[in-house]
Every structure is written in structure tokens, then in C-alpha cells.
N, C-alpha and C. Protein backbone atom coordinates (compact mmCIF):
# COMPACT_ATOMS: atom_id res chain seq x y z
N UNK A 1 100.66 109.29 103.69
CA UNK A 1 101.53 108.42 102.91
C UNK A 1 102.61 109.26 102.24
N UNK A 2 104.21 108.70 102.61
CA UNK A 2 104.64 109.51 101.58
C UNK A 2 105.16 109.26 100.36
N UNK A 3 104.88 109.98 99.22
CA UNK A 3 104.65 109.85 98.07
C UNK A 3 105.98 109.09 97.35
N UNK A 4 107.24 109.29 97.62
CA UNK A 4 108.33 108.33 97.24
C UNK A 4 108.20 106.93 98.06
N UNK A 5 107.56 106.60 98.57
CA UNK A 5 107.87 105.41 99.30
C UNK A 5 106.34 104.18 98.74
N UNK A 6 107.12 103.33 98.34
CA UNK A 6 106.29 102.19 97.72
C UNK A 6 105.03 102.06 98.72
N UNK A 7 103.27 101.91 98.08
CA UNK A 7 102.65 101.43 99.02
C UNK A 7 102.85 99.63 99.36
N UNK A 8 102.33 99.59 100.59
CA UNK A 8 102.22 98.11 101.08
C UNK A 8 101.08 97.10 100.08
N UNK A 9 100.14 98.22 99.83
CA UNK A 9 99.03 97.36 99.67
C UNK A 9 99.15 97.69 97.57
N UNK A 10 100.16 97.75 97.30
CA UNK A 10 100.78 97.24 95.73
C UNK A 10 100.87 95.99 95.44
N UNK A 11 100.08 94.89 95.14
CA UNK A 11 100.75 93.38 95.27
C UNK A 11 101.64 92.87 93.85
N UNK A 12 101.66 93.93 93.22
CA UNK A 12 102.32 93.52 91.84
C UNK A 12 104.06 94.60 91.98
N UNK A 13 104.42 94.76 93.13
CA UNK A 13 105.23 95.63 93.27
C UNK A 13 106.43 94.72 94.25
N UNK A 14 107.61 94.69 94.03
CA UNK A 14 108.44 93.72 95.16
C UNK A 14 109.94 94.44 95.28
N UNK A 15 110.34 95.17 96.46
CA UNK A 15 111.46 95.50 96.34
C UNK A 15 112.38 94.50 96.70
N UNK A 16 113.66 94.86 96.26
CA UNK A 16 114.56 93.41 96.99
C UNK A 16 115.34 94.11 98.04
N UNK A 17 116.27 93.59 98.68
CA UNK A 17 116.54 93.69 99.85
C UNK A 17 117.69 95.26 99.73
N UNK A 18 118.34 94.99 98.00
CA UNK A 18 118.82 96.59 97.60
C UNK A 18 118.09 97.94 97.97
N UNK A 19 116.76 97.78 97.59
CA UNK A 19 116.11 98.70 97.47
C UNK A 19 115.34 98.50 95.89
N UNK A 20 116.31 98.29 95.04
CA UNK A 20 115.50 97.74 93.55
C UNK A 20 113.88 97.65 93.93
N UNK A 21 113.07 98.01 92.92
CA UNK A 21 111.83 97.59 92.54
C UNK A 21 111.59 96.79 91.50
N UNK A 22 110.68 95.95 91.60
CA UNK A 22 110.45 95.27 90.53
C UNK A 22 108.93 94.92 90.28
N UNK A 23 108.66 95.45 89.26
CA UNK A 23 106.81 95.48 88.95
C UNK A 23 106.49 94.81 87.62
N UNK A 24 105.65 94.14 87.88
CA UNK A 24 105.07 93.03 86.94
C UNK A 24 103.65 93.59 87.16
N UNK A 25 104.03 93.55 85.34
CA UNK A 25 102.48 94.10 84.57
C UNK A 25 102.35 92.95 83.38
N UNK A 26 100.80 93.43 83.30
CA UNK A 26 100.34 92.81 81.85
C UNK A 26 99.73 93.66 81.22
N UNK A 27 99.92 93.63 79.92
CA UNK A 27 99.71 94.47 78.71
C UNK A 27 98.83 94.30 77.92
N UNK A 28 98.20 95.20 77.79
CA UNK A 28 96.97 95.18 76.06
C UNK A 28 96.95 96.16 75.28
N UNK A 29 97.88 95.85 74.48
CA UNK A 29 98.26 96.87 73.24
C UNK A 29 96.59 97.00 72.53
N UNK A 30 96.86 97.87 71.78
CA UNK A 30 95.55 98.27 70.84
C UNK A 30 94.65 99.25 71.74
N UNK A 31 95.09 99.93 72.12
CA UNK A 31 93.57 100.52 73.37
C UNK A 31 93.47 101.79 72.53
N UNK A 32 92.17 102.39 73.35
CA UNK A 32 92.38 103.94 72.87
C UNK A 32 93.33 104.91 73.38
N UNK A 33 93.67 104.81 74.30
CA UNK A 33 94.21 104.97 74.98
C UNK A 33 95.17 104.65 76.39
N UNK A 34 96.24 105.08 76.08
CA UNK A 34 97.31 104.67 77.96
C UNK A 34 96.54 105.12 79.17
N UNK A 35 96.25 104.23 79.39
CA UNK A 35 96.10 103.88 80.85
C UNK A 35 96.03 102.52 82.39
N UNK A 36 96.11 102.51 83.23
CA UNK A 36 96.06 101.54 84.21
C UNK A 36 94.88 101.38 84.11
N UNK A 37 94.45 99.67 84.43
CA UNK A 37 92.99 99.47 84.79
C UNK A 37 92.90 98.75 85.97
N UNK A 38 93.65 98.13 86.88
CA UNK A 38 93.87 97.84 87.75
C UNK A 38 94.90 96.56 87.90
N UNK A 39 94.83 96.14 88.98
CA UNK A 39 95.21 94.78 89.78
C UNK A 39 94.62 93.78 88.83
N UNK A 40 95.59 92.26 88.31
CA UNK A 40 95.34 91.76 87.33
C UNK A 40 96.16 89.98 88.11
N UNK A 41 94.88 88.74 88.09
CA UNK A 41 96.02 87.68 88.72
C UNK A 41 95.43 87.15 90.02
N UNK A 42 96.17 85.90 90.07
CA UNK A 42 95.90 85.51 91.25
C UNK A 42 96.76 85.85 91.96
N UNK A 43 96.02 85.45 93.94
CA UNK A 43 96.89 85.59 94.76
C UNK A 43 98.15 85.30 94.71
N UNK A 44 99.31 86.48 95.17
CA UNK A 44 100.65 85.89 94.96
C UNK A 44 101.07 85.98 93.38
N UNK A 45 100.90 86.14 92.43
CA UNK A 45 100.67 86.17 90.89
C UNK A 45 100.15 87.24 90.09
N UNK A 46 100.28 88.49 91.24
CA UNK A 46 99.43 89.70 90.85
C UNK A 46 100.52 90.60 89.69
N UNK A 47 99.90 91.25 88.63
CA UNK A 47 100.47 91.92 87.79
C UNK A 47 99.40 93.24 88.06
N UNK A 48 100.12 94.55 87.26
CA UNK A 48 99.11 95.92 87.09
C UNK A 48 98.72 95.70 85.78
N UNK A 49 97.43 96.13 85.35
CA UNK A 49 97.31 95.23 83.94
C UNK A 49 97.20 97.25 83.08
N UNK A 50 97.92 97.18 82.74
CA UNK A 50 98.12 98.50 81.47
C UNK A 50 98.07 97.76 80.08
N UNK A 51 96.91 99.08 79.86
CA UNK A 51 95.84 99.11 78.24
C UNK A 51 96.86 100.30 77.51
N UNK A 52 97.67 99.93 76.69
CA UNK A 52 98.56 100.76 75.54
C UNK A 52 98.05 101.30 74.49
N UNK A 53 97.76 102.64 74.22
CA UNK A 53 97.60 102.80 72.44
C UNK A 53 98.21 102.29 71.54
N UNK A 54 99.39 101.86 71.91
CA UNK A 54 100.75 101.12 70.51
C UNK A 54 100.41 99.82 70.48
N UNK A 55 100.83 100.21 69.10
CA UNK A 55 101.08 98.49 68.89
C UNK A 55 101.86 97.82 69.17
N UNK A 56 101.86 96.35 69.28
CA UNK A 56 103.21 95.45 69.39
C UNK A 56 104.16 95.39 68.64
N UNK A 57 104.93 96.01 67.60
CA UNK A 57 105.67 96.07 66.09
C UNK A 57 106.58 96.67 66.40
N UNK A 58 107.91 95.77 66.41
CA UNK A 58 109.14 96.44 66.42
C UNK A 58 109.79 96.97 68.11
N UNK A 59 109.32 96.93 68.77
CA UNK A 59 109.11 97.21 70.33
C UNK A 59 108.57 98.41 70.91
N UNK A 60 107.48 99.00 70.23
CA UNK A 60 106.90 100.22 70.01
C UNK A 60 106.08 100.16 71.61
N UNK A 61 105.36 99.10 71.93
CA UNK A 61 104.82 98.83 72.65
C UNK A 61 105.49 98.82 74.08
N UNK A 62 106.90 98.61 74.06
CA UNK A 62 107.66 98.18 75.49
C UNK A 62 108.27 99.75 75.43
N UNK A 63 108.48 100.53 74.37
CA UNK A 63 109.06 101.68 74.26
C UNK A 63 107.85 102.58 75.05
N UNK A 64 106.82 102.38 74.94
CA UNK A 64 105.80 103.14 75.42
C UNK A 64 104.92 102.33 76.49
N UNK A 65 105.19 101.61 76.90
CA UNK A 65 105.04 101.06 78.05
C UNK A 65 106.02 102.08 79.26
N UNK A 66 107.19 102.15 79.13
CA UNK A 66 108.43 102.37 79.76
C UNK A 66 108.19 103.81 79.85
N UNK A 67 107.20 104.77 78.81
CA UNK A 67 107.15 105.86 78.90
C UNK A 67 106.21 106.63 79.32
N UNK A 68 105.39 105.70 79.39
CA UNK A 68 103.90 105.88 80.21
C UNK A 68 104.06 106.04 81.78
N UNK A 69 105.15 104.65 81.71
CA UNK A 69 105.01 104.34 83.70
C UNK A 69 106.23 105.59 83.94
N UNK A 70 106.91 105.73 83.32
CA UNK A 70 108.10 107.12 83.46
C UNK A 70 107.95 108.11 84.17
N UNK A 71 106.86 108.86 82.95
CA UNK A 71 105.48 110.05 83.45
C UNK A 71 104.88 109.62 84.70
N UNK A 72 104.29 108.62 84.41
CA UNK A 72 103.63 108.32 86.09
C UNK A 72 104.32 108.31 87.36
N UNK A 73 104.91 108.09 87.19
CA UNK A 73 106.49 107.72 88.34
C UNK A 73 106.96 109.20 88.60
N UNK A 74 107.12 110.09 87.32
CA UNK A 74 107.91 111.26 87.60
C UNK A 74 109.65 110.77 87.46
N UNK A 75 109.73 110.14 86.66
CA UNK A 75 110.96 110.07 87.01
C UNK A 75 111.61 109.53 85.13
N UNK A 76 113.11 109.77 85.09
CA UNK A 76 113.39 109.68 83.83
C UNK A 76 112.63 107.99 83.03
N UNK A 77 112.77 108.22 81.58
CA UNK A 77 112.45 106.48 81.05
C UNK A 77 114.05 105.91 80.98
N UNK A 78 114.80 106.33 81.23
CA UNK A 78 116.20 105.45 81.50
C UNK A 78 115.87 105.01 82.57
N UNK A 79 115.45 105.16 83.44
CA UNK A 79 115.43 104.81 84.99
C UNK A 79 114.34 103.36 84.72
N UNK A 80 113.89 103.00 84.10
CA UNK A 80 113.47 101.64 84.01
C UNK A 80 114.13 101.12 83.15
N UNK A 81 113.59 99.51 83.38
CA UNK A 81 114.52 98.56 82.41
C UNK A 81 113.54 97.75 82.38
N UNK A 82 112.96 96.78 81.07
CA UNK A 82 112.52 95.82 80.86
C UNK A 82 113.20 94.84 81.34
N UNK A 83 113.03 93.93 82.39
CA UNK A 83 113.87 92.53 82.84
C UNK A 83 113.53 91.43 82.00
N UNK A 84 111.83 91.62 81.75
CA UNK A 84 111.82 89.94 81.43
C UNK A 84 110.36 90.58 80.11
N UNK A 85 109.92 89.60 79.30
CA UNK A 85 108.50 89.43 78.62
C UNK A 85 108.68 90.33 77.38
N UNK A 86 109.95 90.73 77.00
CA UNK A 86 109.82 91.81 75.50
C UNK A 86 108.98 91.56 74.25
N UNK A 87 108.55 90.06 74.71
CA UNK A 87 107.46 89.86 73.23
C UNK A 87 106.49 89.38 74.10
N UNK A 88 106.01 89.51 75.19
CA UNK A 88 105.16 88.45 75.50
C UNK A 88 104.03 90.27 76.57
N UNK A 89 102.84 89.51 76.48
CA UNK A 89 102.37 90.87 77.08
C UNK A 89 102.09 90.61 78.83
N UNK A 90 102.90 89.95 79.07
CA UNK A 90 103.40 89.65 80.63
C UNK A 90 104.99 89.93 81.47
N UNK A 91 105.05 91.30 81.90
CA UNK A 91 106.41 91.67 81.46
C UNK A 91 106.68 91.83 82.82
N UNK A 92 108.33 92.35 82.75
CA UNK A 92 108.60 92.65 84.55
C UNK A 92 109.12 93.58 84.23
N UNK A 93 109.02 94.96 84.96
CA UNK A 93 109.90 96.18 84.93
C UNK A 93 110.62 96.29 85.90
N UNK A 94 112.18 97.15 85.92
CA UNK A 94 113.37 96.88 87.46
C UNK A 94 113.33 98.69 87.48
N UNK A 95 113.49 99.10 88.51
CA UNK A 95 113.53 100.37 88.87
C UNK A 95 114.35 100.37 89.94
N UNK A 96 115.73 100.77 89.46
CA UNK A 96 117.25 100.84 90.45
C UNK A 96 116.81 101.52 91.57
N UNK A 97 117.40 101.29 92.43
CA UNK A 97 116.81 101.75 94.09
C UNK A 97 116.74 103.11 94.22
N UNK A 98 117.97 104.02 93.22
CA UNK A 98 117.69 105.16 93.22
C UNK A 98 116.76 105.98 92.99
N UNK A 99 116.08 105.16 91.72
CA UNK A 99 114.71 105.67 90.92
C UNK A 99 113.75 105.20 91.53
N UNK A 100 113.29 104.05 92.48
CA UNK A 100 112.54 103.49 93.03
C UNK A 100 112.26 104.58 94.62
N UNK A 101 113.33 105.34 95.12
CA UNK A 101 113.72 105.92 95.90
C UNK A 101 112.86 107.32 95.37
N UNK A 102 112.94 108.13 94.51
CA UNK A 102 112.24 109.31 94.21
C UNK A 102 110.85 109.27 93.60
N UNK A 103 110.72 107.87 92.99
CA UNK A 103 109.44 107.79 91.98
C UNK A 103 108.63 108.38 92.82
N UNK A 104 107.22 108.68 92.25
CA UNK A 104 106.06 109.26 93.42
C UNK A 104 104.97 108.30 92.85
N UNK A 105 104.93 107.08 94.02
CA UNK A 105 104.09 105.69 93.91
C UNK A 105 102.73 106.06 94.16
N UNK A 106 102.59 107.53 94.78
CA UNK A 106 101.13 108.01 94.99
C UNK A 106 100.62 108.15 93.57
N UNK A 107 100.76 108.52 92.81
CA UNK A 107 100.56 109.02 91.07
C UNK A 107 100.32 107.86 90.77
N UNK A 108 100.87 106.48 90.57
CA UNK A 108 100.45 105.16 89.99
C UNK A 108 99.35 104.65 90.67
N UNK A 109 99.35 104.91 92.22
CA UNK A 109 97.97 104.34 92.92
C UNK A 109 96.89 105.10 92.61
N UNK A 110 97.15 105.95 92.50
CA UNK A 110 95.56 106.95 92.31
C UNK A 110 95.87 107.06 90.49
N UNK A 111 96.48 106.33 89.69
CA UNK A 111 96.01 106.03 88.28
C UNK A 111 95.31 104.96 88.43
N UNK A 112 95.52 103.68 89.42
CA UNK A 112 94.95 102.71 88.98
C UNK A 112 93.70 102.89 89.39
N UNK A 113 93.46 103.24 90.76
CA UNK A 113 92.55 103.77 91.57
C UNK A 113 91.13 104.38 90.70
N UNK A 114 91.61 105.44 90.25
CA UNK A 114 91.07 105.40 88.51
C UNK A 114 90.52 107.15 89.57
């Protein structure tokens, strides 16, 4: 597999025809810790469900959401963008084709993977 190139078997992952990525997660602030716990949803309706140490206050939570998957990705936290859910813990992240293009999607599968 190579490591910049989105896996198939991601169902919470959708590139568009740009190249853009777009990943829908769900969130649970309060954890002990950042980490993925897996695949979250029904068929077709799938999110990655990430457990946050931050809290929800002030956007502490989407700030470190964005900086978690960053690290994981390998790639800058400018290079994501919150699209949609800034208060809601059902969110969509966009990753410009460029950044979607270098991320290393092996690192997020074998986080969730555990």
C-alpha cells in the first residue's frame, strides 16, 4: 500500500473528483487521552469516531482535533479545514488535494487499527 494514497477500505473518507478529501468524524471531548477508536455509523453514514483530551470551550476542541489528525497525517494543521459541525461533535474535515496528496493515510489506519 502506498502510504500517500487514501485506503479503499476508509468508509468515512470521500475524495471528490479534485482530489480534495473529505473526512467525517465524531468526537468525544473529555477523554484521557487523543486517540482514534475506530469506524463509527451506519452503512453509508460512517464517521472515524476520535476521543479528545480537550474540552469543548471556546474551540479548544476543533483546535485540537485539527492537531491531532495533522500529526497523524504528517502534514501541516493549516492543511485542514473544519467544513461543517464547529459546535456539534459530528464534524467534516477538507484536506486540499495537495495535502490529501502527501498525507501518509497508512499512520491513521494503523491508529485506528489500534
Amino acid at each position: 500500500m502506498n502510504p500517500h494514497l487514501p485506503p479503499d477500505g476508509l468508509p468515512c473518507l470521500r475524495l471528490d473528483k479534485h482530489g480534495d478529501a473529505w473526512l467525517e468524524v465524531l468526537v468525544v471531548p473529555h477523554a484521557s487521552r487523543t486517540h482514534a477508536t475506530g469506524i463509527h455509523g451506519a452503512p453509508g453514514r460512517e464517521a472515524l469516531r476520535i476521543r479528545l483530551k480537550a474540552v469543548p470551550v471556546d474551540g479548544k476542541a476543533n483546535q485540537a482535533l485539527i492537531k491531532w489528525l495533522a500529526g497523524c497525517l504528517g502534514i501541516a494543521p493549516n492543511a485542514i479545514t473544519l467544513s461543517r459541525g464547529e459546535t456539534s461533535r459530528q464534524k467534516q474535515l477538507h484536506l486540499s488535494a495537495a495535502a490529501a496528496a502527501v498525507a501518509r493515510w497508512d499512520k491513521l489506519v494503523a491508529e485506528i487499527t489500534g
